[in-house]
C-alpha atoms as a PDB file:
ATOM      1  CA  UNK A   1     127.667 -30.139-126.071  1.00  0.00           C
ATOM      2  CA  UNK A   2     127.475 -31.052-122.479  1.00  0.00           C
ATOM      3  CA  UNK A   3     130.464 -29.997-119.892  1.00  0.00           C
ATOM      4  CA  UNK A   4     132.593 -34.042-119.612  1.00  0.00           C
ATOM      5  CA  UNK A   5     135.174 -34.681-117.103  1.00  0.00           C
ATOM      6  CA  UNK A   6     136.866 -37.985-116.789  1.00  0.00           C
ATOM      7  CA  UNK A   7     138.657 -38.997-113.556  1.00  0.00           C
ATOM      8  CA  UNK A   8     140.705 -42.265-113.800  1.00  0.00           C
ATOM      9  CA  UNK A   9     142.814 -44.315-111.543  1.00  0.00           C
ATOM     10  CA  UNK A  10     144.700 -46.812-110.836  1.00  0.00           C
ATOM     11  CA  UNK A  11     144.776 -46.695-106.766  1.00  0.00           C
ATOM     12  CA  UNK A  12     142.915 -48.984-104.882  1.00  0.00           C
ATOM     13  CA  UNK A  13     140.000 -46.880-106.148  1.00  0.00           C
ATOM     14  CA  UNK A  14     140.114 -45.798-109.764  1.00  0.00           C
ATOM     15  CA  UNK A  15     137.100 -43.307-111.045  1.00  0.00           C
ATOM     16  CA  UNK A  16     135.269 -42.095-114.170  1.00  0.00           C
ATOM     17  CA  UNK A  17     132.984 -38.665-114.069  1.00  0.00           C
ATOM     18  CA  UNK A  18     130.968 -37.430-117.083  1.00  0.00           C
ATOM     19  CA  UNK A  19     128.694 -34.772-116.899  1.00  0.00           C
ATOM     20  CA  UNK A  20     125.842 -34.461-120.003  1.00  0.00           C
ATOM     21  CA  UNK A  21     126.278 -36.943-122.131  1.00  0.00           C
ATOM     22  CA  UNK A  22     129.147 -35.990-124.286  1.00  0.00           C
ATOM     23  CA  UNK A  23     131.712 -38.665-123.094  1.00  0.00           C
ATOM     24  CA  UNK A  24     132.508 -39.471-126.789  1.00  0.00           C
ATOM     25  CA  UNK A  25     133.771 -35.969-127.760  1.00  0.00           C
ATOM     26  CA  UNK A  26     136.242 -36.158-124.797  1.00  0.00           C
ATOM     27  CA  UNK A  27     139.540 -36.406-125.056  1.00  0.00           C
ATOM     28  CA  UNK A  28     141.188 -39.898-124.873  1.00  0.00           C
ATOM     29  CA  UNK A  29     142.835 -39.962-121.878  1.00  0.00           C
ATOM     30  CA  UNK A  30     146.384 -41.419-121.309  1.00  0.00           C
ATOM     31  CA  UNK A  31     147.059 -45.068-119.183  1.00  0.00           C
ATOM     32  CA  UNK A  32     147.874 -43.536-115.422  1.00  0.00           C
ATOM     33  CA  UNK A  33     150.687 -44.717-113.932  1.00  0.00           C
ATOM     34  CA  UNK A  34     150.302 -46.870-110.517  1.00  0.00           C
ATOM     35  CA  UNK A  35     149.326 -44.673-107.622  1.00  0.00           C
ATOM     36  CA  UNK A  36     148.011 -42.190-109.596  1.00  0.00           C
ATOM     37  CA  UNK A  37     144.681 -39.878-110.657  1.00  0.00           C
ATOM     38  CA  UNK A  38     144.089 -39.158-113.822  1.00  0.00           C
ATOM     39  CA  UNK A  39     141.756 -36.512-114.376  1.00  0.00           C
ATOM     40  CA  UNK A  40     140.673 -35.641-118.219  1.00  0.00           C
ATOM     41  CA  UNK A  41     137.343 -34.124-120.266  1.00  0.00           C
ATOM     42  CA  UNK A  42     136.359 -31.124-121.040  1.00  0.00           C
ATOM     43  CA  UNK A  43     134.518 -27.704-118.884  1.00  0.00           C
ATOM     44  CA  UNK A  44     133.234 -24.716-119.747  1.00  0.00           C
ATOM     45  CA  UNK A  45     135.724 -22.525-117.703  1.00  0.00           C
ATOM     46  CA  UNK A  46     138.519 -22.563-115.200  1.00  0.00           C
ATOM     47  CA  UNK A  47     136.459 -22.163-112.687  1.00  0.00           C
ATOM     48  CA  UNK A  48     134.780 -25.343-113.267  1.00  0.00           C
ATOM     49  CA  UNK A  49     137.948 -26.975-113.761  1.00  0.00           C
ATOM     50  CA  UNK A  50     139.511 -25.628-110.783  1.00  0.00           C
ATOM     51  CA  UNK A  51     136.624 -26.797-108.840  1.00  0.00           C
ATOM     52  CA  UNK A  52     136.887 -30.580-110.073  1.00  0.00           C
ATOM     53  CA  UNK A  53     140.281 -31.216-109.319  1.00  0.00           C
ATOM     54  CA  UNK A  54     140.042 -29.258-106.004  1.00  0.00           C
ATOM     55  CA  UNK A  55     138.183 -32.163-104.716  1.00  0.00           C
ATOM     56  CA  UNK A  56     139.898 -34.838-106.322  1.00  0.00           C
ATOM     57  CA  UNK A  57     143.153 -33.718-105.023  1.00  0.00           C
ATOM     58  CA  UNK A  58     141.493 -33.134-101.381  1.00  0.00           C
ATOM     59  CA  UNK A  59     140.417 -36.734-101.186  1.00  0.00           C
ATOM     60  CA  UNK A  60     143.490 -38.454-102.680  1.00  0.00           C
ATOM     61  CA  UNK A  61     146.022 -35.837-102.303  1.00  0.00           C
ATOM     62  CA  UNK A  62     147.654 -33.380-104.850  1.00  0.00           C
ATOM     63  CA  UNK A  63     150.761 -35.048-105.472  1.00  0.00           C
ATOM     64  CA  UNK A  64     148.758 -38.412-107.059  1.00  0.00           C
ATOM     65  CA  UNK A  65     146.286 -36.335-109.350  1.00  0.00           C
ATOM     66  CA  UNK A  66     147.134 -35.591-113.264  1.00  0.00           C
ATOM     67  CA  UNK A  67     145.687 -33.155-114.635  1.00  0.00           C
ATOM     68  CA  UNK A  68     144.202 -33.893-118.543  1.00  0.00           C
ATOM     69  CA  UNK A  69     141.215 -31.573-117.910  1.00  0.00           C
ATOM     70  CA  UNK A  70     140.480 -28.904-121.386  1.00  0.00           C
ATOM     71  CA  UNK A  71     138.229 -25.618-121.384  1.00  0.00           C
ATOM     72  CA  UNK A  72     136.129 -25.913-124.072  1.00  0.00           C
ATOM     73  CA  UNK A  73     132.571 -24.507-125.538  1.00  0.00           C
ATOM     74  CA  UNK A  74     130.323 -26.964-123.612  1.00  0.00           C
ATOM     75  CA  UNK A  75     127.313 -26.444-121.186  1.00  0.00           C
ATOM     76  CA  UNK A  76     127.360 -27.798-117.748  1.00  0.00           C
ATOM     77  CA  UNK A  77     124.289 -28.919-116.379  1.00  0.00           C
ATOM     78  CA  UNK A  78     122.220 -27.534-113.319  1.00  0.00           C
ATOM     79  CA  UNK A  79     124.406 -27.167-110.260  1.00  0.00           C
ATOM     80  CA  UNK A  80     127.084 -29.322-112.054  1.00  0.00           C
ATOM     81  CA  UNK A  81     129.717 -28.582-110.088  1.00  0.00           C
ATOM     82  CA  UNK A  82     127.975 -28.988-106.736  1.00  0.00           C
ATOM     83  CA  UNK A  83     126.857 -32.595-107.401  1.00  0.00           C
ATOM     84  CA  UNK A  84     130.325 -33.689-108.654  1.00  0.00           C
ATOM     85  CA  UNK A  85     131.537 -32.540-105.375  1.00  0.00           C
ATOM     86  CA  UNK A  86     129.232 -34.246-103.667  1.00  0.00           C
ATOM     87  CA  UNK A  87     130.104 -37.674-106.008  1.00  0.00           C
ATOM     88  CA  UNK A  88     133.466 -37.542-104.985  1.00  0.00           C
ATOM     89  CA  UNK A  89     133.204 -39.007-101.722  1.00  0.00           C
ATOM     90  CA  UNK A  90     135.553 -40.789 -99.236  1.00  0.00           C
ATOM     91  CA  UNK A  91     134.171 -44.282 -99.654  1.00  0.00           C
ATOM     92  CA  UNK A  92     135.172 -44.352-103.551  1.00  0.00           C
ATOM     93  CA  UNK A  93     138.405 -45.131-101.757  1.00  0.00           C
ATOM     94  CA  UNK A  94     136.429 -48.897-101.088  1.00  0.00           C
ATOM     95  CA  UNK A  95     136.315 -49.611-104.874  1.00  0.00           C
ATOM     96  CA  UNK A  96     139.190 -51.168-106.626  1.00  0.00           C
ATOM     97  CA  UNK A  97     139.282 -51.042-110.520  1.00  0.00           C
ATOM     98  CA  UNK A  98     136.453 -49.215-110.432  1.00  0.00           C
ATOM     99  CA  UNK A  99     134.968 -46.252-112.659  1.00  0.00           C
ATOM    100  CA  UNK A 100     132.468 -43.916-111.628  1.00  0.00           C
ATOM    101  CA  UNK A 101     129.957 -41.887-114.474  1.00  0.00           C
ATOM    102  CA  UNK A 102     128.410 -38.682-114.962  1.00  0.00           C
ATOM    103  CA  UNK A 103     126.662 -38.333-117.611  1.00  0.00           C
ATOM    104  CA  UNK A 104     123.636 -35.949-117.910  1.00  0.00           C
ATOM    105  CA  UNK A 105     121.171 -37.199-114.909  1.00  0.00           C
ATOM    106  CA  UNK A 106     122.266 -40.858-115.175  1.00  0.00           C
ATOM    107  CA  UNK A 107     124.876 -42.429-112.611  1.00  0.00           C
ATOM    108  CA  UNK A 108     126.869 -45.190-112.696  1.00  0.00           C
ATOM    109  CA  UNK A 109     129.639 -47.168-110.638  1.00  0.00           C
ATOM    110  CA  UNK A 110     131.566 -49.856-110.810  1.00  0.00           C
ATOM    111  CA  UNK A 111     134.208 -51.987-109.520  1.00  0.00           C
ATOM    112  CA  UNK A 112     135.298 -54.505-106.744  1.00  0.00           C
ATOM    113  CA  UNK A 113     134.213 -53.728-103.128  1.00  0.00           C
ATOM    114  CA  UNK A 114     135.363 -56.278-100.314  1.00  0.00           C
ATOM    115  CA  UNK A 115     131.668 -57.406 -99.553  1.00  0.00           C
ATOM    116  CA  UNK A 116     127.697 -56.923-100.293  1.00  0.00           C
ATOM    117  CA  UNK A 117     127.650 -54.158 -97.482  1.00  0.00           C
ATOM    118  CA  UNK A 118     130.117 -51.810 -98.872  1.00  0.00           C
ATOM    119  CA  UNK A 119     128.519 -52.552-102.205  1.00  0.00           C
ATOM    120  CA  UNK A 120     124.722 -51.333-100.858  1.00  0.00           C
ATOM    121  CA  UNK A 121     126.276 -48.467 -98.879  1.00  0.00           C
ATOM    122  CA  UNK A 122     128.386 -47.218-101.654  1.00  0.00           C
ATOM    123  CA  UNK A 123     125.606 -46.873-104.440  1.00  0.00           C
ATOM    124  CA  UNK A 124     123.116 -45.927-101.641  1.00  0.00           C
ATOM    125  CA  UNK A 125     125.380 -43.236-100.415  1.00  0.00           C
ATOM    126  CA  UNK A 126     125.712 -41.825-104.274  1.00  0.00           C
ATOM    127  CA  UNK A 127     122.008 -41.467-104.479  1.00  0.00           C
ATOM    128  CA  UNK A 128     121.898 -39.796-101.127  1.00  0.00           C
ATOM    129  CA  UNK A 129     123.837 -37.384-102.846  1.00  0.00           C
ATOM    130  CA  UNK A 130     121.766 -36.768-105.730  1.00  0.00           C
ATOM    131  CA  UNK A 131     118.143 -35.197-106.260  1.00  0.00           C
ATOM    132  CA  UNK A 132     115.305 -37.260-107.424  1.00  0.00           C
ATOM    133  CA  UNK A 133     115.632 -36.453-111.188  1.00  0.00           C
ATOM    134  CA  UNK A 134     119.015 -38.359-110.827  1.00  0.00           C
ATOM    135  CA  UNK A 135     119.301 -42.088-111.709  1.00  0.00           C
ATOM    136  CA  UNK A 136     121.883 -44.190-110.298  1.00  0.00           C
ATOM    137  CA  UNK A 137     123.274 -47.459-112.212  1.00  0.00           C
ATOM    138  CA  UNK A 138     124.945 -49.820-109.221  1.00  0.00           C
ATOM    139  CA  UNK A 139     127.711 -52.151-111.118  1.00  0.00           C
ATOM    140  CA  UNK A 140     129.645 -53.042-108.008  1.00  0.00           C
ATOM    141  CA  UNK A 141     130.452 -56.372-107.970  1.00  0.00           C
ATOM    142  CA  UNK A 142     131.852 -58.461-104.323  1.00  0.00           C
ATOM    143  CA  UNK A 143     136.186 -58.579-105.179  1.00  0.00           C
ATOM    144  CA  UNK A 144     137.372 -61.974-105.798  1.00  0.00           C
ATOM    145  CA  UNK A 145     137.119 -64.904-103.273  1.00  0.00           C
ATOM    146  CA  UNK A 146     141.070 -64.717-102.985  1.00  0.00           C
ATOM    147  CA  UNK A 147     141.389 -61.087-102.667  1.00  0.00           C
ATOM    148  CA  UNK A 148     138.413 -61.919 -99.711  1.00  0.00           C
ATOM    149  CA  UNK A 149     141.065 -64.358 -98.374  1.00  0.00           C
ATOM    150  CA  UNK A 150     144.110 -62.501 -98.323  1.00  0.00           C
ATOM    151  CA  UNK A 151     142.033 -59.645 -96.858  1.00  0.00           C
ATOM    152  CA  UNK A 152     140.527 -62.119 -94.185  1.00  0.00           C
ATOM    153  CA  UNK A 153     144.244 -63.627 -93.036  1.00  0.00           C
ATOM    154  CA  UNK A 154     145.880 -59.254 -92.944  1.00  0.00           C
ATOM    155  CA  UNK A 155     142.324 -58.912 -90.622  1.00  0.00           C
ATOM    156  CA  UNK A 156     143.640 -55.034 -90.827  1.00  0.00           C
ATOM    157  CA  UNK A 157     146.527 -55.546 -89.002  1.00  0.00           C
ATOM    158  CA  UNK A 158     149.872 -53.671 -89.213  1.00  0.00           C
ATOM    159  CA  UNK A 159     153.040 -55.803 -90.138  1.00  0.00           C
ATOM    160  CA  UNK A 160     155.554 -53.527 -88.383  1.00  0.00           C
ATOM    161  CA  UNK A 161     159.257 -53.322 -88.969  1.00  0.00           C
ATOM    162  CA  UNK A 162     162.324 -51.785 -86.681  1.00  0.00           C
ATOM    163  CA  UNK A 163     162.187 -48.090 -87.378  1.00  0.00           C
ATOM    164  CA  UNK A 164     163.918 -47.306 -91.043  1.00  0.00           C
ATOM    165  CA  UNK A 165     164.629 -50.286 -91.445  1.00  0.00           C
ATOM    166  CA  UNK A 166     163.406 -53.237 -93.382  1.00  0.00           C
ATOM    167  CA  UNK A 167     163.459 -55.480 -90.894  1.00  0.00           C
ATOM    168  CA  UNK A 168     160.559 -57.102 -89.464  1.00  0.00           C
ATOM    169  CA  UNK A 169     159.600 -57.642 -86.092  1.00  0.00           C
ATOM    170  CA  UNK A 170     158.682 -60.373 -84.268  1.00  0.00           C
ATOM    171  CA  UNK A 171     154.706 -59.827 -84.439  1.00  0.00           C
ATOM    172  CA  UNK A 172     154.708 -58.953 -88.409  1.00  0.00           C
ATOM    173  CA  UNK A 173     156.475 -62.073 -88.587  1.00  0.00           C
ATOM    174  CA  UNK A 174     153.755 -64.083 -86.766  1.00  0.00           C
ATOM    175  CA  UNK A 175     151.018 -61.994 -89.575  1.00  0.00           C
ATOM    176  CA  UNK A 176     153.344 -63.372 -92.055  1.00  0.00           C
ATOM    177  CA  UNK A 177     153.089 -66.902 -91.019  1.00  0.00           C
ATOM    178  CA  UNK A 178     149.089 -66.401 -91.447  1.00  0.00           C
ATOM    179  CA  UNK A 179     149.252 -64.513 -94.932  1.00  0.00           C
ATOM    180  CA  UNK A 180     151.681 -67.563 -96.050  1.00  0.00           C
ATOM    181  CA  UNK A 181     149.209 -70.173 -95.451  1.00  0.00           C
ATOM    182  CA  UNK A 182     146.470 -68.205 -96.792  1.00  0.00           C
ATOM    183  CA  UNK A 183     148.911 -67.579 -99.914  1.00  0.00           C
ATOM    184  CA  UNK A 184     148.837 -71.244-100.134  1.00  0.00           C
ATOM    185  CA  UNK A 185     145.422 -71.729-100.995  1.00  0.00           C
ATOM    186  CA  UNK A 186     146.098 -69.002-103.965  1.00  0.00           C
ATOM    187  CA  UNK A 187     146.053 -71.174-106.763  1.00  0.00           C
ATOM    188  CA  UNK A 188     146.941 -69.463-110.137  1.00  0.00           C
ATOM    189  CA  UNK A 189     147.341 -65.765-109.553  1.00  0.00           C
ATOM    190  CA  UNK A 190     149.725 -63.280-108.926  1.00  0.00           C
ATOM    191  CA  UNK A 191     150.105 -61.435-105.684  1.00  0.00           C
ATOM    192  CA  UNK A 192     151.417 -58.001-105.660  1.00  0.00           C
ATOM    193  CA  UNK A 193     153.517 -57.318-102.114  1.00  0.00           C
ATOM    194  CA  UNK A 194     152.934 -53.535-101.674  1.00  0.00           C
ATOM    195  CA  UNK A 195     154.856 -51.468 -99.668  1.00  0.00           C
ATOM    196  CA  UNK A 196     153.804 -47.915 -97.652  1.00  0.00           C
ATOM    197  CA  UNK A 197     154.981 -45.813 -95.673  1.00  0.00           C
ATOM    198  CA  UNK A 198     154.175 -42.377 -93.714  1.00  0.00           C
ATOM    199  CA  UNK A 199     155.106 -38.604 -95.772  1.00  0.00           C
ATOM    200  CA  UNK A 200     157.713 -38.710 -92.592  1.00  0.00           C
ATOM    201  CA  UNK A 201     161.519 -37.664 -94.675  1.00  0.00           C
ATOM    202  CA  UNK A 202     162.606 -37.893 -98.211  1.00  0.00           C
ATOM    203  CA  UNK A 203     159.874 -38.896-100.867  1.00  0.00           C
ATOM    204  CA  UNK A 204     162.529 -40.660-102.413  1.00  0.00           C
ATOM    205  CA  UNK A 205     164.013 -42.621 -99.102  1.00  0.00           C
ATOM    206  CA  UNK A 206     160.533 -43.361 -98.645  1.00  0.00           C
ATOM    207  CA  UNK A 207     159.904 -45.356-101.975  1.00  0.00           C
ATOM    208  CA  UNK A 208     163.449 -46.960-101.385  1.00  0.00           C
ATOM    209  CA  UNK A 209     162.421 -48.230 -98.252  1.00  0.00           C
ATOM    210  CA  UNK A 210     158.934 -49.133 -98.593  1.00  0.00           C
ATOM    211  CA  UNK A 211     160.450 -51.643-101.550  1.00  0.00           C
ATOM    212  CA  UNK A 212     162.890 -52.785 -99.073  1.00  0.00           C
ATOM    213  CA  UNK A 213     160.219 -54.082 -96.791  1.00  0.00           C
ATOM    214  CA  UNK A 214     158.276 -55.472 -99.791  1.00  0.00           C
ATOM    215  CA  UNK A 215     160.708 -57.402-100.757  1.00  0.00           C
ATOM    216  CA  UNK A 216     162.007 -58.545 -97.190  1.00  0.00           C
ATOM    217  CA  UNK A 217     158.204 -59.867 -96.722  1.00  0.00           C
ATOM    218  CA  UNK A 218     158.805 -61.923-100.674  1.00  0.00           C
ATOM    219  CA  UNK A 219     162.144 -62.928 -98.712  1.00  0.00           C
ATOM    220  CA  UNK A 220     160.013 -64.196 -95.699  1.00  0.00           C
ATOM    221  CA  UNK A 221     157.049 -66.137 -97.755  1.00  0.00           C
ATOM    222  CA  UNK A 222     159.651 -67.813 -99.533  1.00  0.00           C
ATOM    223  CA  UNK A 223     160.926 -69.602 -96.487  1.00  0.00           C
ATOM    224  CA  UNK A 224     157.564 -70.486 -95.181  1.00  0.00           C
ATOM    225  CA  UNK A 225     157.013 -72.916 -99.037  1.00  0.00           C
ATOM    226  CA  UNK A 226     155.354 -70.302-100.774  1.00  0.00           C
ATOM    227  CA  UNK A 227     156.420 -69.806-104.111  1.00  0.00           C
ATOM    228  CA  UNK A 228     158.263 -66.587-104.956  1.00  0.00           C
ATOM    229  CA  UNK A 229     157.008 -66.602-108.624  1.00  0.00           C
ATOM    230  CA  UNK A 230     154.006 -65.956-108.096  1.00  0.00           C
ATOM    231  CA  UNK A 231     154.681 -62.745-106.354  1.00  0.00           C
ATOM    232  CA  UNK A 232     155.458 -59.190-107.263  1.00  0.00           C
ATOM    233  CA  UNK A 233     156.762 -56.608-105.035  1.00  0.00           C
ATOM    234  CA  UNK A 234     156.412 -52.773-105.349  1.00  0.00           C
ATOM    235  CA  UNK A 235     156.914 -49.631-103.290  1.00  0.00           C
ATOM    236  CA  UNK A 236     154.812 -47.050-103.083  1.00  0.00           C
ATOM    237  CA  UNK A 237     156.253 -44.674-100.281  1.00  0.00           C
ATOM    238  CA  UNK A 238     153.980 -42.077 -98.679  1.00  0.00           C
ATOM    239  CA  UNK A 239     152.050 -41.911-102.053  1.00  0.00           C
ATOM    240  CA  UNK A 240     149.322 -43.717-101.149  1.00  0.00           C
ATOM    241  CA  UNK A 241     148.033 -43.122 -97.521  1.00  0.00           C
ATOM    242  CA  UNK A 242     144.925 -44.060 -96.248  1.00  0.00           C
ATOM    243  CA  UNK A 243     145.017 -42.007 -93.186  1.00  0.00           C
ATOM    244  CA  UNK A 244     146.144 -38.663 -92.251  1.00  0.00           C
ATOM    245  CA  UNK A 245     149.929 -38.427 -91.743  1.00  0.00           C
ATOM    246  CA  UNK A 246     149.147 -35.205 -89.021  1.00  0.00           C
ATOM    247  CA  UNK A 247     148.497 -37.739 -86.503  1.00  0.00           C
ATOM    248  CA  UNK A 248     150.641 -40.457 -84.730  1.00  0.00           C
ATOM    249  CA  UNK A 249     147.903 -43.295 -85.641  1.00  0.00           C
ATOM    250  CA  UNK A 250     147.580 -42.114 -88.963  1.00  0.00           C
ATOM    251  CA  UNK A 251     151.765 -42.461 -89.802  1.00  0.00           C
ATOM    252  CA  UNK A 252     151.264 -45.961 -87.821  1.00  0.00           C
ATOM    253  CA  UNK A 253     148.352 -46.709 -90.418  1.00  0.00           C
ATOM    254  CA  UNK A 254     150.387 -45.411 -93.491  1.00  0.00           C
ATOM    255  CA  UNK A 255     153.171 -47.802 -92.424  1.00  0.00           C
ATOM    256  CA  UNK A 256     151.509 -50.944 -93.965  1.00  0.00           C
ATOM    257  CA  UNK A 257     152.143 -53.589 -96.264  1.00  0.00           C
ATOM    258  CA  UNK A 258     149.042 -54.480 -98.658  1.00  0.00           C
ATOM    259  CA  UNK A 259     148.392 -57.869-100.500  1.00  0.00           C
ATOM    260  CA  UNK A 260     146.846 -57.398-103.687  1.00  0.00           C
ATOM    261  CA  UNK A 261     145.587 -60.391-106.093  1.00  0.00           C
ATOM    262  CA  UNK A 262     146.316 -59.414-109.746  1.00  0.00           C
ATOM    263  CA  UNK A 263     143.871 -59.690-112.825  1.00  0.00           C
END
């Protein structure tokens, strides 16, 4: 039996790794909760193990990865361990709902990416990674048209609020007056209002006030006709950044609020 490890998520990238073919004798792993890694199969050793969610935790950060990884009798393949690191790569963070495959030499990845670009890049930059005898399955697919809409009103700008507070200022309002009238033209889905913040204070402040803000931009929409049922607000803290909280820009970046069409 072939060394398996499984890496699941439910961020705005979620992954899959199998390594030789023996997916089916892996363990089952649990549902991950929102924000989080899940990281499950079976390896040879500890070192192998260690090695695995090393990386994982290096790219989305310790406190979001759970650990479902087994030793067991199983044989990795060739330089296993070397090409998994070399899988695990920053742009996975592109794909939402996604799940990315090992298994023996064959490839595979899937999920929503914003646009045909990041789609090309993302497979192109797996094979990169890979030696010839590798074969790479691209099953990205272009996100949703309103997913492409909400994304195209945000344009990657910052709604900013008054310093630990949930109140917003002047220019997030203005954004908001944009993302209401594309919210308008959202016609039977749900909306997810996610709130983030930097790892600045208390974990748990953090999460109180990134739903604060959430819900304070739900409190906005509502006043500019768009209708509160159809959207769900959440907090995630400093649990999810997607820049690194050792610089000024990177807090600023952290300190976002994300629109995010539901299934």
């Amino acid at each position: 039996m072939h060394t398996t490890t499984t890496i699941f998520g439910t961020m705005l990238c979620s992954l899959a790794l199998a390594a030789g073919g023996a997916a089916a004798q892996a363990p089952v792993p649990a549902s991950p909760m929102p924000g989080q890694v899940l990281v499950s199969g079976t390896v040879p050793d500890e070192a192998s193990k260690a090695a695995v969610l090393a990386r994982v935790r290096d790219l989305y950060g310790a406190g979001r990865v759970v650990d479902q990884v087994a030793i067991g009798n199983v044989v990795q393949p060739p330089n296993w361990n070397g090409y998994v690191h070399k899988l695990i790569q920053p742009n996975l963070k592109l794909i939402s709902k996604g799940q990315l495959k090992v298994d023996g030499n064959n490839v595979s990845v899937q999920g929503e990416v914003a646009n045909e670009a990041q789609r090309q890049q993302i497979a192109g930059d797996i094979a990169a990674s890979l030696n010839p005898t590798y074969i790479v399955k691209n099953g990205l697919r272009v996100s949703a048209a309103e997913q492409n809409l909400l994304d195209a009103a945000l344009a990657r700008r910052i709604i900013e609020f008054e310093s630990g507070q949930a109140v917003i200022r002047p220019s997030g309002l203005q954004i908001l007056d944009e993302m209401a009238a594309a919210l308008l033209k959202v016609k039977g889905k749900k909306v997810e209002v996610i709130g983030h913040t930097d790892n600045t204070g208390l974990r748990e402040s953090n999460l109180s006030l990134s739903l604060a803000r959430a819900e304070a931009v739900r409190t906005y929409l509502a006043g500019k006709a768009v209708d509160t049922a159809m959207i769900n607000v959440s907090g995630q803290g400093p649990d999810r950044p997607v820049a690194d909280n050792a610089t000024a820009d990177g807090r600023a970046r952290n300190r976002r609020i994300e629109f995010r069409v539901a299934d």
